[in-house]
N, C-alpha and C. Protein backbone atom coordinates (compact mmCIF):
# COMPACT_ATOMS: atom_id res chain seq x y z
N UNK A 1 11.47 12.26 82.29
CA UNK A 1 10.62 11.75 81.26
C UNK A 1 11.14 10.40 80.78
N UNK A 2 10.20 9.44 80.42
CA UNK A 2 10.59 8.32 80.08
C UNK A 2 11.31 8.01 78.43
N UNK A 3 12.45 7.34 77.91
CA UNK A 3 12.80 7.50 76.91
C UNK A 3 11.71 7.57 75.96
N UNK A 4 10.70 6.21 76.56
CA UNK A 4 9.58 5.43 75.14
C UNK A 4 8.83 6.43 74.97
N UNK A 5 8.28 7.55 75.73
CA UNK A 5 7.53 8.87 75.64
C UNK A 5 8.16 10.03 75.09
N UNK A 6 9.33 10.31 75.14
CA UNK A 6 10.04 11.36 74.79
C UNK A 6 9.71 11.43 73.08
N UNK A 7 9.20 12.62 72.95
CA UNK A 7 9.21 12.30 71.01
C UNK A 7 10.19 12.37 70.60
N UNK A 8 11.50 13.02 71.06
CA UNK A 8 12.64 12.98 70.49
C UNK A 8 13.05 11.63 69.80
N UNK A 9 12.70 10.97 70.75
CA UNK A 9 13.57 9.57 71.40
C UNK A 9 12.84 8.36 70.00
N UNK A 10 11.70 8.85 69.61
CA UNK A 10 10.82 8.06 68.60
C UNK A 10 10.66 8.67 67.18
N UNK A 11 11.63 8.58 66.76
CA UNK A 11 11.83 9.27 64.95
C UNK A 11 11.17 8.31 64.48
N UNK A 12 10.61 8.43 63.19
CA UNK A 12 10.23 7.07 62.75
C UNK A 12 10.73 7.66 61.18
N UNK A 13 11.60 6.73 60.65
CA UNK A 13 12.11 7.20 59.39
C UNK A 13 11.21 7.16 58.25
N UNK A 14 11.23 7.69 57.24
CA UNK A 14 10.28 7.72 55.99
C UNK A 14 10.54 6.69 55.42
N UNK A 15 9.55 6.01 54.71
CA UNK A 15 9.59 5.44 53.24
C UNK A 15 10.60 5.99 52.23
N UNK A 16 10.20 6.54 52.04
CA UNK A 16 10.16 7.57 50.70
C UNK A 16 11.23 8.77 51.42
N UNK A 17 12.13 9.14 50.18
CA UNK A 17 12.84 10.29 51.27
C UNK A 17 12.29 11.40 50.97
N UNK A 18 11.34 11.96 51.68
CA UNK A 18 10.88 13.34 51.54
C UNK A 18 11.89 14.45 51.19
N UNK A 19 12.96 14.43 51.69
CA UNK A 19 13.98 15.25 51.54
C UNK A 19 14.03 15.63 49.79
N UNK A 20 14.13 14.62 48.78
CA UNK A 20 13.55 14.72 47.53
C UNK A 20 12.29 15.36 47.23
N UNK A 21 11.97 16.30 46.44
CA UNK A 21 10.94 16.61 46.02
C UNK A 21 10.70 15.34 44.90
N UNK A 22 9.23 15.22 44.93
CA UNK A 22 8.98 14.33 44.09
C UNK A 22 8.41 14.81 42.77
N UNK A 23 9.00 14.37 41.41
CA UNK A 23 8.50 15.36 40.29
C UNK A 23 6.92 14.96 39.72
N UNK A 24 6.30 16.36 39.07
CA UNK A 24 5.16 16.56 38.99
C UNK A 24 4.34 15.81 38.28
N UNK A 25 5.11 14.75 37.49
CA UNK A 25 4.56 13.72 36.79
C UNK A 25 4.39 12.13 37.70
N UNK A 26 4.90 12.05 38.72
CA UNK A 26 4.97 10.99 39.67
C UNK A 26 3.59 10.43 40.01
N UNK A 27 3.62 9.34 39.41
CA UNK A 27 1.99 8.88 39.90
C UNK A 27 2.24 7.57 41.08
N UNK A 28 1.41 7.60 41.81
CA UNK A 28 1.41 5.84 42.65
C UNK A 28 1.67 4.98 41.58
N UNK A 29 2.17 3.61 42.01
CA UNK A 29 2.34 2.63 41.39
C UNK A 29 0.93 1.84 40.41
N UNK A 30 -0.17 1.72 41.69
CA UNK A 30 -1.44 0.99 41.28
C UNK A 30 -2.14 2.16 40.11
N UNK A 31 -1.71 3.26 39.67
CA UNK A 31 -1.87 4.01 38.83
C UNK A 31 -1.09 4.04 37.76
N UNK A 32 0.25 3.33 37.63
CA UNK A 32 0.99 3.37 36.40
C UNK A 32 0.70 1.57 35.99
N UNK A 33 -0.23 0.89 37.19
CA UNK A 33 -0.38 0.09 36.32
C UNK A 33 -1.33 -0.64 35.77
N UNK A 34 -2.74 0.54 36.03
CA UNK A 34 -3.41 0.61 35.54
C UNK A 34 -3.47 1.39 33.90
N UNK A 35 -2.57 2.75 33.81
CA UNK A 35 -2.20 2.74 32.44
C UNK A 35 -1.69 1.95 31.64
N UNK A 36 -0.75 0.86 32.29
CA UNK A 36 0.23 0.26 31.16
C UNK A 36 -0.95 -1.04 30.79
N UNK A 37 -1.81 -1.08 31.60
CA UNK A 37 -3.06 -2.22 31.05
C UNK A 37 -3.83 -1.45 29.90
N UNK A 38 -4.12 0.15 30.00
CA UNK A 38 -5.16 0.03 29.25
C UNK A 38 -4.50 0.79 28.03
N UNK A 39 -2.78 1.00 28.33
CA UNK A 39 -2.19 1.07 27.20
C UNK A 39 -2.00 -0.25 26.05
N UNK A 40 -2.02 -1.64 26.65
CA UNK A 40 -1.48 -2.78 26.35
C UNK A 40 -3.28 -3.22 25.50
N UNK A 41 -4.16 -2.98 26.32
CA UNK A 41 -5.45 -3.25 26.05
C UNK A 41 -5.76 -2.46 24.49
N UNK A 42 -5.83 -1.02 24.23
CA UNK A 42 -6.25 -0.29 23.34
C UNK A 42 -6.33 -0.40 21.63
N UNK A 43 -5.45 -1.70 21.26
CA UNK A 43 -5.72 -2.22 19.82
C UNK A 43 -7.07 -2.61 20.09
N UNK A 44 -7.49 -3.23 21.05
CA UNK A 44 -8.03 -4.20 21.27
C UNK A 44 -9.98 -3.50 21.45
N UNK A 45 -9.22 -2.36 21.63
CA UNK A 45 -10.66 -1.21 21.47
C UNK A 45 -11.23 -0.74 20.34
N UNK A 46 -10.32 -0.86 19.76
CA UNK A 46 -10.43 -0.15 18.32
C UNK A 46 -11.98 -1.03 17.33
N UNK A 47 -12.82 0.36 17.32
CA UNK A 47 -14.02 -1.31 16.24
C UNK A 47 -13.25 -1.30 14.98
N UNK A 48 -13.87 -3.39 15.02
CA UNK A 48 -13.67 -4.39 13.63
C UNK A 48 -13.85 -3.68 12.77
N UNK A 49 -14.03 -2.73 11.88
CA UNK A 49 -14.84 -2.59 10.37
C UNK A 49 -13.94 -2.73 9.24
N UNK A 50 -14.11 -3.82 8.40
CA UNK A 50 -13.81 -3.90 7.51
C UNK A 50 -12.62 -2.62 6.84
N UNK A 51 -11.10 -2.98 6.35
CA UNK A 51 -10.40 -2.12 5.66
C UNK A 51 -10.97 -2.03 4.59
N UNK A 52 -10.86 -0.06 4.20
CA UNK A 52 -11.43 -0.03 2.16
C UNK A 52 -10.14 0.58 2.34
N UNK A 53 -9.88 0.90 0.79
CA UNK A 53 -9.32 1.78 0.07
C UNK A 53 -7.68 1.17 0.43
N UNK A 54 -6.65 1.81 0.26
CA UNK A 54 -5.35 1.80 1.08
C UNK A 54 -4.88 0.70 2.00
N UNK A 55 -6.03 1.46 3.00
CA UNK A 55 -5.75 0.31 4.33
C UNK A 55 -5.89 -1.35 3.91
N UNK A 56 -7.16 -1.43 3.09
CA UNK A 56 -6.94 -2.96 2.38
C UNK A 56 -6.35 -3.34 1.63
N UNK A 57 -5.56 -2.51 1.28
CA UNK A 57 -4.53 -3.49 0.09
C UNK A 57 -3.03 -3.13 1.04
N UNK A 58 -2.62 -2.47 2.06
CA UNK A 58 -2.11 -2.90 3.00
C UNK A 58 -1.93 -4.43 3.48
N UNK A 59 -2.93 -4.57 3.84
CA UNK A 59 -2.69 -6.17 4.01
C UNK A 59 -2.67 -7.21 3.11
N UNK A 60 -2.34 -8.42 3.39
CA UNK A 60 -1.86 -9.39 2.41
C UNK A 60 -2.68 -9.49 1.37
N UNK A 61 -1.96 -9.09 0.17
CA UNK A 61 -3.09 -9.66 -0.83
C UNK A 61 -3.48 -11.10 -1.27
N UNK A 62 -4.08 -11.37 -1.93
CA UNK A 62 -4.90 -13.21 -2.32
C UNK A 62 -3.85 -12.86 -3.43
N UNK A 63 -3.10 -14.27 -3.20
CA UNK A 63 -2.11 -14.44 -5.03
C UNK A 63 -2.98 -14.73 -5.62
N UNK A 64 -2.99 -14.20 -6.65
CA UNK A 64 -3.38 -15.05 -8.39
C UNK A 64 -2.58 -14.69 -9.05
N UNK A 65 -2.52 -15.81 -10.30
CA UNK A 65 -1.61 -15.96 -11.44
C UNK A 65 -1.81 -14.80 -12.28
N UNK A 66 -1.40 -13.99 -11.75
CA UNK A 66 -1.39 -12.63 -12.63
C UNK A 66 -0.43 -12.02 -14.08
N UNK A 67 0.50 -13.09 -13.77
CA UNK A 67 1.45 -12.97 -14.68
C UNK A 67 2.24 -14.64 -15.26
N UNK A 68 1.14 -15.20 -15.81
CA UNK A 68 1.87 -16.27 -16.15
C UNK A 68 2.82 -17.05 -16.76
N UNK A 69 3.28 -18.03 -16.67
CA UNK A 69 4.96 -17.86 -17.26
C UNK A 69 4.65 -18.77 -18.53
N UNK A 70 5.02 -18.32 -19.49
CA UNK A 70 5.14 -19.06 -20.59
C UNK A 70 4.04 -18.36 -21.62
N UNK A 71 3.89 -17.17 -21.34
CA UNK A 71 2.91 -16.19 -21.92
C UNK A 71 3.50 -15.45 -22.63
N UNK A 72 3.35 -15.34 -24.16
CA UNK A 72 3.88 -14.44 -25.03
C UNK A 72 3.26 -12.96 -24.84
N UNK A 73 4.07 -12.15 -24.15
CA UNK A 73 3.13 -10.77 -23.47
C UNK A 73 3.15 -10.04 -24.74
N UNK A 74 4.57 -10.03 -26.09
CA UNK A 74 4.08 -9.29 -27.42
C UNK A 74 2.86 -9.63 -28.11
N UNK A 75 1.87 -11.20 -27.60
CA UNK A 75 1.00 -11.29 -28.60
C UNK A 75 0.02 -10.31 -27.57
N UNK A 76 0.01 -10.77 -26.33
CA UNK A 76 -1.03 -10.27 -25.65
C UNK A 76 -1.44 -8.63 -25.97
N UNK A 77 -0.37 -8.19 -26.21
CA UNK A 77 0.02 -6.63 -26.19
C UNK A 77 -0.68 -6.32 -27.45
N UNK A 78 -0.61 -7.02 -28.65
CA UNK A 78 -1.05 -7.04 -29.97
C UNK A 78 -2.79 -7.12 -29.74
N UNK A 79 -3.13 -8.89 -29.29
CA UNK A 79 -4.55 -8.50 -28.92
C UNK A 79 -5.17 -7.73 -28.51
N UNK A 80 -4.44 -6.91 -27.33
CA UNK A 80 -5.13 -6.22 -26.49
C UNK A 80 -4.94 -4.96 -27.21
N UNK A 81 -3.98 -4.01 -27.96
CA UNK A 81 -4.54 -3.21 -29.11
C UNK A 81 -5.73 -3.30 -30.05
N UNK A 82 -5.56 -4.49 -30.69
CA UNK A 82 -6.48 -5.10 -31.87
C UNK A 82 -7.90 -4.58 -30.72
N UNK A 83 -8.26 -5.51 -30.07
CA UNK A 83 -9.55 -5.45 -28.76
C UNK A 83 -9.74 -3.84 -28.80
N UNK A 84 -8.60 -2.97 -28.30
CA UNK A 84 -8.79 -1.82 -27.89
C UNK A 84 -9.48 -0.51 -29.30
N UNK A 85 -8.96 -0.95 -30.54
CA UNK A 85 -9.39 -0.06 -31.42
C UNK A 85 -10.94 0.16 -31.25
N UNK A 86 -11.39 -0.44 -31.84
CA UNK A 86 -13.15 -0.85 -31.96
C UNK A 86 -13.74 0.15 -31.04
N UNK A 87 -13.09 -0.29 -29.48
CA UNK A 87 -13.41 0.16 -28.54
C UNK A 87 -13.31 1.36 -28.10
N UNK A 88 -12.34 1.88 -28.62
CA UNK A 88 -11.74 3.68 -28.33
C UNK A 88 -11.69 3.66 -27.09
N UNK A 89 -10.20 2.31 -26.81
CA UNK A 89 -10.16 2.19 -25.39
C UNK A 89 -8.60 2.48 -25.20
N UNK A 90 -8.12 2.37 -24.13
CA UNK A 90 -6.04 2.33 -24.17
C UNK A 90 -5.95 1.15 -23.76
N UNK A 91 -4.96 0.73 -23.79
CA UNK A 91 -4.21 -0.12 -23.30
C UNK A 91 -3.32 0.19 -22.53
N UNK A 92 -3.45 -0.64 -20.85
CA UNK A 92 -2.46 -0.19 -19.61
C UNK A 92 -1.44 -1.31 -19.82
N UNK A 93 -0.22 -1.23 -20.15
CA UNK A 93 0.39 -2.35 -20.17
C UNK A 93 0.83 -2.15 -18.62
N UNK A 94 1.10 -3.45 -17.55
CA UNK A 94 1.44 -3.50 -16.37
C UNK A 94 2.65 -4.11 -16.16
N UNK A 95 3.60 -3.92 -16.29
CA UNK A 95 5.01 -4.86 -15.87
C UNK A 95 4.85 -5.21 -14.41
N UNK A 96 4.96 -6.34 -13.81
CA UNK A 96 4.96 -7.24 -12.67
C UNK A 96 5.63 -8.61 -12.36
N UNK A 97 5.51 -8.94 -11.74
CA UNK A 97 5.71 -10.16 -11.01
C UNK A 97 4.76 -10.75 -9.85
N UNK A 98 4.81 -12.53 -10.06
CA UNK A 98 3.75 -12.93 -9.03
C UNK A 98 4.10 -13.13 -7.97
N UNK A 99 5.72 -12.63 -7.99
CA UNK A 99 6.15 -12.53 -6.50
C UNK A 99 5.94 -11.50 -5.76
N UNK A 100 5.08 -10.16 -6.30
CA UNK A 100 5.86 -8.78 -6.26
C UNK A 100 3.88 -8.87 -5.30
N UNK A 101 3.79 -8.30 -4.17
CA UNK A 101 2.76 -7.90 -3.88
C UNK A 101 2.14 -6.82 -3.56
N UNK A 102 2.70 -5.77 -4.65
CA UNK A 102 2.46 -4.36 -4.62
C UNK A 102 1.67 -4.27 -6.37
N UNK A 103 2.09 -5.40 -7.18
CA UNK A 103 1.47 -5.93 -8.09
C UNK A 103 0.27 -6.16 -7.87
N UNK A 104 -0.10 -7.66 -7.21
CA UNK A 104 -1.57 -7.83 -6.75
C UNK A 104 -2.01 -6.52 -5.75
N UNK A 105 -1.44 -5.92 -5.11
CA UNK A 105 -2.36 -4.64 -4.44
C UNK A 105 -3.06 -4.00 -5.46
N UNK A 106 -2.13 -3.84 -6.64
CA UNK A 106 -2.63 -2.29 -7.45
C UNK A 106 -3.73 -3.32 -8.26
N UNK A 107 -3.57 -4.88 -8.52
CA UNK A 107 -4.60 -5.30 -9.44
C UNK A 107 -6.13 -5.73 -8.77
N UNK A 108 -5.54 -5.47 -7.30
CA UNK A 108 -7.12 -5.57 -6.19
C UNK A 108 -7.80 -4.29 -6.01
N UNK A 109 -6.84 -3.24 -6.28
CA UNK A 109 -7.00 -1.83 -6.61
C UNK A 109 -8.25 -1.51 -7.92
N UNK A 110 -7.54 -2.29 -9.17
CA UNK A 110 -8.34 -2.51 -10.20
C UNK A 110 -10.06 -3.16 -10.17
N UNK A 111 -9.85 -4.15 -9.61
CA UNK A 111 -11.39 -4.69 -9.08
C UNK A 111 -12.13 -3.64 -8.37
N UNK A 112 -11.75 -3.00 -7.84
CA UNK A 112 -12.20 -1.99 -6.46
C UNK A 112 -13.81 -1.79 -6.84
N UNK A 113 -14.60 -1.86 -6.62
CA UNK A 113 -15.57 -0.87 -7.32
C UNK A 113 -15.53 0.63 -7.27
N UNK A 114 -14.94 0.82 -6.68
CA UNK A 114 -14.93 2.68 -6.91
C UNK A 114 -13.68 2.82 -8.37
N UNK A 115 -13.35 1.48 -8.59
CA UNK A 115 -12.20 1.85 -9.93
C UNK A 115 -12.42 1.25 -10.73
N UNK A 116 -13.04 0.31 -10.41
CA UNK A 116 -13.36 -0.73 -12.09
C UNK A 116 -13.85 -0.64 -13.11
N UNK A 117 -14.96 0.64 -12.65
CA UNK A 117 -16.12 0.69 -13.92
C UNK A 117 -15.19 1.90 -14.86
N UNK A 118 -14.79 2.98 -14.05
CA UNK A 118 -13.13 3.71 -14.77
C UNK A 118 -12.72 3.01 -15.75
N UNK A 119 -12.04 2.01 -15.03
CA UNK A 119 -10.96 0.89 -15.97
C UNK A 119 -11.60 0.41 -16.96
N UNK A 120 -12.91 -0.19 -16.77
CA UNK A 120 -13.01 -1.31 -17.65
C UNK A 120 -13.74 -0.88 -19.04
N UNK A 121 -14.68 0.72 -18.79
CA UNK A 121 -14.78 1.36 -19.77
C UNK A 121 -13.62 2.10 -20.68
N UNK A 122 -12.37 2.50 -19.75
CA UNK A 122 -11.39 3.13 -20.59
C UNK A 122 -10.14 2.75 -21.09
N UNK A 123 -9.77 0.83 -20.74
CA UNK A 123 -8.59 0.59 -21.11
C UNK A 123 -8.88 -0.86 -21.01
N UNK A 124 -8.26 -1.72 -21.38
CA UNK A 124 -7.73 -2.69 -21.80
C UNK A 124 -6.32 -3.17 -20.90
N UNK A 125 -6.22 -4.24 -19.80
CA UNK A 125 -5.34 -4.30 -19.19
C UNK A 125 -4.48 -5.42 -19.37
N UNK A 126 -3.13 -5.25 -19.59
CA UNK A 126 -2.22 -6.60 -20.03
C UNK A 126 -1.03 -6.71 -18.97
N UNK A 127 -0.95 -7.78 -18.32
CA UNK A 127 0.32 -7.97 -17.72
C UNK A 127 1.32 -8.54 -18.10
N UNK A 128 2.61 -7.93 -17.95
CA UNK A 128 3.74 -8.57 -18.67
C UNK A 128 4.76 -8.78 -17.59
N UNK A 129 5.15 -10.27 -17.59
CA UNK A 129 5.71 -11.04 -16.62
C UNK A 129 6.89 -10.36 -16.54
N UNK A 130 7.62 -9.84 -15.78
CA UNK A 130 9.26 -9.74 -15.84
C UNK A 130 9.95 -10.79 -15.10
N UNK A 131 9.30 -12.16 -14.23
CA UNK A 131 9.89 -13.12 -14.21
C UNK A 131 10.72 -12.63 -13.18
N UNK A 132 11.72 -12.49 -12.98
CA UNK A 132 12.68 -12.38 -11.49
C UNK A 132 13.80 -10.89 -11.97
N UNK A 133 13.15 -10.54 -13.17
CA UNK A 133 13.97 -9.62 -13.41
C UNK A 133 14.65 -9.80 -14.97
N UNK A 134 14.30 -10.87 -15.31
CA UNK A 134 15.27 -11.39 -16.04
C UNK A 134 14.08 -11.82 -17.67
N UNK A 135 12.83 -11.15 -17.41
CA UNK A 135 11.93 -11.41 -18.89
C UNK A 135 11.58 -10.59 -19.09
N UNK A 136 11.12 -10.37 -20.52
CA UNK A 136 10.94 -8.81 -21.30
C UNK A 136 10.69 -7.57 -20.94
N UNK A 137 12.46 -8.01 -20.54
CA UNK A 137 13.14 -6.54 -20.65
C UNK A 137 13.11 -5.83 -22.22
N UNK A 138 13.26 -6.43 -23.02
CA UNK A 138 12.67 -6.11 -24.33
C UNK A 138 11.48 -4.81 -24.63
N UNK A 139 10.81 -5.67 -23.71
CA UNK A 139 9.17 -5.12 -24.28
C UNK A 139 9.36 -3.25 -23.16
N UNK A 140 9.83 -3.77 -21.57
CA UNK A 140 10.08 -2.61 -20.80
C UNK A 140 11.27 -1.40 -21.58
N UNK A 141 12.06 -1.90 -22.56
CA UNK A 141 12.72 -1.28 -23.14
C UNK A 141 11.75 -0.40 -24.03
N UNK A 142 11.17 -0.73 -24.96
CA UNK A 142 10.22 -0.53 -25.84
C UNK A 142 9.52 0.91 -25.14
N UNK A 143 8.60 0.53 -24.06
CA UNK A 143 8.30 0.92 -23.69
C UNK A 143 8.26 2.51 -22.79
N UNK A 144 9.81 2.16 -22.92
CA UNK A 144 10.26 3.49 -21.92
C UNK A 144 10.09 2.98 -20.31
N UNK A 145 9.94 2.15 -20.06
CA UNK A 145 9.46 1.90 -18.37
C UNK A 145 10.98 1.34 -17.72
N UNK A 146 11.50 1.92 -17.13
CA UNK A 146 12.85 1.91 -16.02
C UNK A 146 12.73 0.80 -15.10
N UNK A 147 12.21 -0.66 -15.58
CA UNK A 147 12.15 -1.54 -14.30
C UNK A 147 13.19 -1.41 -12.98
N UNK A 148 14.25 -0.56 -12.77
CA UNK A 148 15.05 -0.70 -11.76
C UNK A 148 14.49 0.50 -10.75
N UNK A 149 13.43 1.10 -11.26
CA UNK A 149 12.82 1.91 -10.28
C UNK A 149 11.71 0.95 -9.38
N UNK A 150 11.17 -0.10 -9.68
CA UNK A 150 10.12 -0.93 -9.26
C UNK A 150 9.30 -1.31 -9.89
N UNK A 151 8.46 -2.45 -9.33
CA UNK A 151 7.39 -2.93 -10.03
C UNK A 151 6.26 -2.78 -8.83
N UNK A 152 5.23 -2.35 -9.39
CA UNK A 152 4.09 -2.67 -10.64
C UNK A 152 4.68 -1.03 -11.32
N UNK A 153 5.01 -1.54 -12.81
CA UNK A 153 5.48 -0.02 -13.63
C UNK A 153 4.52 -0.30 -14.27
N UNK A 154 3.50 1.11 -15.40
CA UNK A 154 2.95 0.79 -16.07
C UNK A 154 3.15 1.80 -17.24
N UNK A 155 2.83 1.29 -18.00
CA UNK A 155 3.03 2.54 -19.78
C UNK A 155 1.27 2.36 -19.91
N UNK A 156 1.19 3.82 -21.04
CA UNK A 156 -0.56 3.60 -22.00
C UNK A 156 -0.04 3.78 -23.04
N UNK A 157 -0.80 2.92 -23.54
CA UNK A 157 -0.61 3.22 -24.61
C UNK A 157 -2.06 3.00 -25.49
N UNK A 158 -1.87 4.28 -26.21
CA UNK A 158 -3.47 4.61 -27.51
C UNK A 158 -3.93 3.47 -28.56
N UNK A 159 -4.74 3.20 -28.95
CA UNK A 159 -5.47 2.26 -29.39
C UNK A 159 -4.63 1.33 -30.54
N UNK A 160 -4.06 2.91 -31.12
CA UNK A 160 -2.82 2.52 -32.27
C UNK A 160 -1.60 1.76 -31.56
N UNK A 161 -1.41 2.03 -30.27
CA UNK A 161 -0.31 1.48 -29.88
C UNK A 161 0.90 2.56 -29.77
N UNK A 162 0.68 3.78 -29.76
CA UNK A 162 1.36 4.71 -29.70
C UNK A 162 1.55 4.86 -27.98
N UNK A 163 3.03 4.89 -27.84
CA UNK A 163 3.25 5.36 -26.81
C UNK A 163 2.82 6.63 -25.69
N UNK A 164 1.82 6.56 -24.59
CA UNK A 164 1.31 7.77 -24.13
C UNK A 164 1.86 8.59 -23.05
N UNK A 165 2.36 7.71 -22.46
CA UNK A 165 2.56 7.30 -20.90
C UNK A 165 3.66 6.12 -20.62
N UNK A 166 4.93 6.80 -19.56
CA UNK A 166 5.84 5.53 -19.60
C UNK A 166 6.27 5.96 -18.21
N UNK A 167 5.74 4.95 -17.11
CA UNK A 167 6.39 5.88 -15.29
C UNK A 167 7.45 5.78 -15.61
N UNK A 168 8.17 6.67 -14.86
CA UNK A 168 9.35 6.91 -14.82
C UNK A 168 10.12 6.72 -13.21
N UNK A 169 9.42 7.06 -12.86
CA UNK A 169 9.96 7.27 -11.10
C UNK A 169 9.26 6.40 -9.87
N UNK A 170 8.73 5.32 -10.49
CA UNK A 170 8.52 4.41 -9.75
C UNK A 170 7.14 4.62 -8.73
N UNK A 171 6.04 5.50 -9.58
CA UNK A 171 4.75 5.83 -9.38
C UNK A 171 4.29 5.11 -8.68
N UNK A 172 4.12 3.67 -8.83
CA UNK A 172 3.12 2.70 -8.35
C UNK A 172 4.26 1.28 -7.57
N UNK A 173 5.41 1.99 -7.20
CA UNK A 173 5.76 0.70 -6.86
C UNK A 173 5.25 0.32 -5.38
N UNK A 174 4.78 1.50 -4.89
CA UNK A 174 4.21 1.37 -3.80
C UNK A 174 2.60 1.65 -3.68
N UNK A 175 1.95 0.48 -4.36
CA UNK A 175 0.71 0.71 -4.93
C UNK A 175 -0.49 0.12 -3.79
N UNK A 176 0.59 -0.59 -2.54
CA UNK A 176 -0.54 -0.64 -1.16
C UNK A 176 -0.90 0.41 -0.65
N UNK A 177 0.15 1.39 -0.61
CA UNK A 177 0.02 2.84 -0.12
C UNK A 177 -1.14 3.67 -0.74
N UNK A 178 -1.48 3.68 -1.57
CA UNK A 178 -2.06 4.29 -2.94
C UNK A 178 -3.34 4.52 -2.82
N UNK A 179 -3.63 5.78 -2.33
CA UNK A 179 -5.74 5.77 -2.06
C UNK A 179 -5.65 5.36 -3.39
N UNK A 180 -7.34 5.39 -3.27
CA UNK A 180 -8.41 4.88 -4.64
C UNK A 180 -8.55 6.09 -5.71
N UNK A 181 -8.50 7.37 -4.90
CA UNK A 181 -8.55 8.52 -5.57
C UNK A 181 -7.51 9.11 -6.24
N UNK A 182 -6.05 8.24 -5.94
CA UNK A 182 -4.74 8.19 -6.83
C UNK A 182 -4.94 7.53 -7.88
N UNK A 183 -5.53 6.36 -7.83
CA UNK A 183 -5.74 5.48 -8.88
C UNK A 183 -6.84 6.20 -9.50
N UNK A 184 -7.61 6.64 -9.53
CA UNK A 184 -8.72 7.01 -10.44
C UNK A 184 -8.27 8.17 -11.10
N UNK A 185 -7.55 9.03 -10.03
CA UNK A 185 -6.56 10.39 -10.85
C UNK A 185 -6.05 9.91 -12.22
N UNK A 186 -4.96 9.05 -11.77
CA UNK A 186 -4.28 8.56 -13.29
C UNK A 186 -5.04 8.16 -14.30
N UNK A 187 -5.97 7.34 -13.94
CA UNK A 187 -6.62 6.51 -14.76
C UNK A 187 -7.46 7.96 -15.65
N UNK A 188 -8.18 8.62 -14.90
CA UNK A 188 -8.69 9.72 -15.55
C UNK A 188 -7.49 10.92 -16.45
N UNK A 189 -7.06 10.67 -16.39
CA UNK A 189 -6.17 11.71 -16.82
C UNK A 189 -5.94 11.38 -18.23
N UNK A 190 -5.39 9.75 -18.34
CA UNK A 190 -5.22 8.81 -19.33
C UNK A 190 -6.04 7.95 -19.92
N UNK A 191 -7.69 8.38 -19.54
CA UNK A 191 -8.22 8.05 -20.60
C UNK A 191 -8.65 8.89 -21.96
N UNK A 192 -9.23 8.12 -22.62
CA UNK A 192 -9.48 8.65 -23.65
C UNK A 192 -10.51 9.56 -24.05
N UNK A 193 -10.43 10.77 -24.59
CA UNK A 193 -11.15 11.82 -25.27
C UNK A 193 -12.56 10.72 -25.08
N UNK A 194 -13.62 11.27 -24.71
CA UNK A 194 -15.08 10.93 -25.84
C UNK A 194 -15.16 11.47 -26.96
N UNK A 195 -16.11 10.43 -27.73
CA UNK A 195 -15.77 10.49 -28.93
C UNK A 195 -16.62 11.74 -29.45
């Protein structure tokens, strides 16, 4: 028999060493890379619709001068009692900063329409600058509010100005996180009796 005919004589070695079992998750190549496309692709699937609630105050909020500097927050605090009697409304005092953007979350929170008409019938809202840490601490004293737990802290206080409400544990410092239905909880809880 001729060598070139002999099958002995013509092994043809594997690719791949069969001798290995190959494990049960093993896909072809042109198959892992077709996943890693339509893994890489899949934000990209997701529909546009507009963030509510949470998810939008997640993202960056619009600064505004929410807390301006050179603002006597004891008169504000005074007006915004005086305002609030008449009204048989509270007063939310808000400790913040315009650096702090868990501040502007909770005050884009406030606009919300599923929270505003809440708010704006049952309280009276005042922001009081704490500046870098370092401004009325006074008034947060007063207050009962622990600025070293976070900001946005807030106290209520009753028309008289009586202390109602003072966070303690740093409720709202994470106020991007915060459905709408957290915020309306509190807010309901702490408003006021009808008359």
């Amino acid at each position: 028999m001729h060598p070139a005919r002999d099958p002995s004589a013509t092994r043809t070695i594997p690719l791949i060493d069969t001798a290995i079992p190959r494990p049960r998750y093993w896909l072809p190549m042109n198959t892992l890379s077709i996943a890693l496309v339509l893994i890489l692709l899949h934000p990209f699937a997701l529909p546009s619709a507009p963030p509510s609630g949470a998810a939008a105050r997640r993202e960056a909020p619009q600064k505004k001068d929410l807390y301006p500097a050179g603002v006597d927050a004891k008169k504000e605090i005074d007006e915004a009692l005086h305002s609030a009697s008449p009204a048989h409304k509270r007063v939310l005092v808000v400790f913040g900063a315009n650096w702090c953007g868990d501040c502007h979350a909770l005050d884009d929170a406030f606009h919300n329409a599923e929270i505003a008409p809440t708010l704006n019938k049952y309280f009276v809202v005042v922001h009081v600058d704490i500046g870098q840490g370092d401004k009325n601490l006074d008034l947060a004293q007063k207050y009962d509010v622990p600025l070293k737990r976070g900001i946005p802290a807030i106290a209520v206080l009753d028309s008289a100005g009586k202390l109602l409400f003072s966070q303690k544990n740093g409720e709202f410092e994470a106020a991007r996180s915060l459905a709408n239905a957290d915020i309306l909880a509190f807010l309901n809880k702490w408003k006021p009796a009808s008359p």
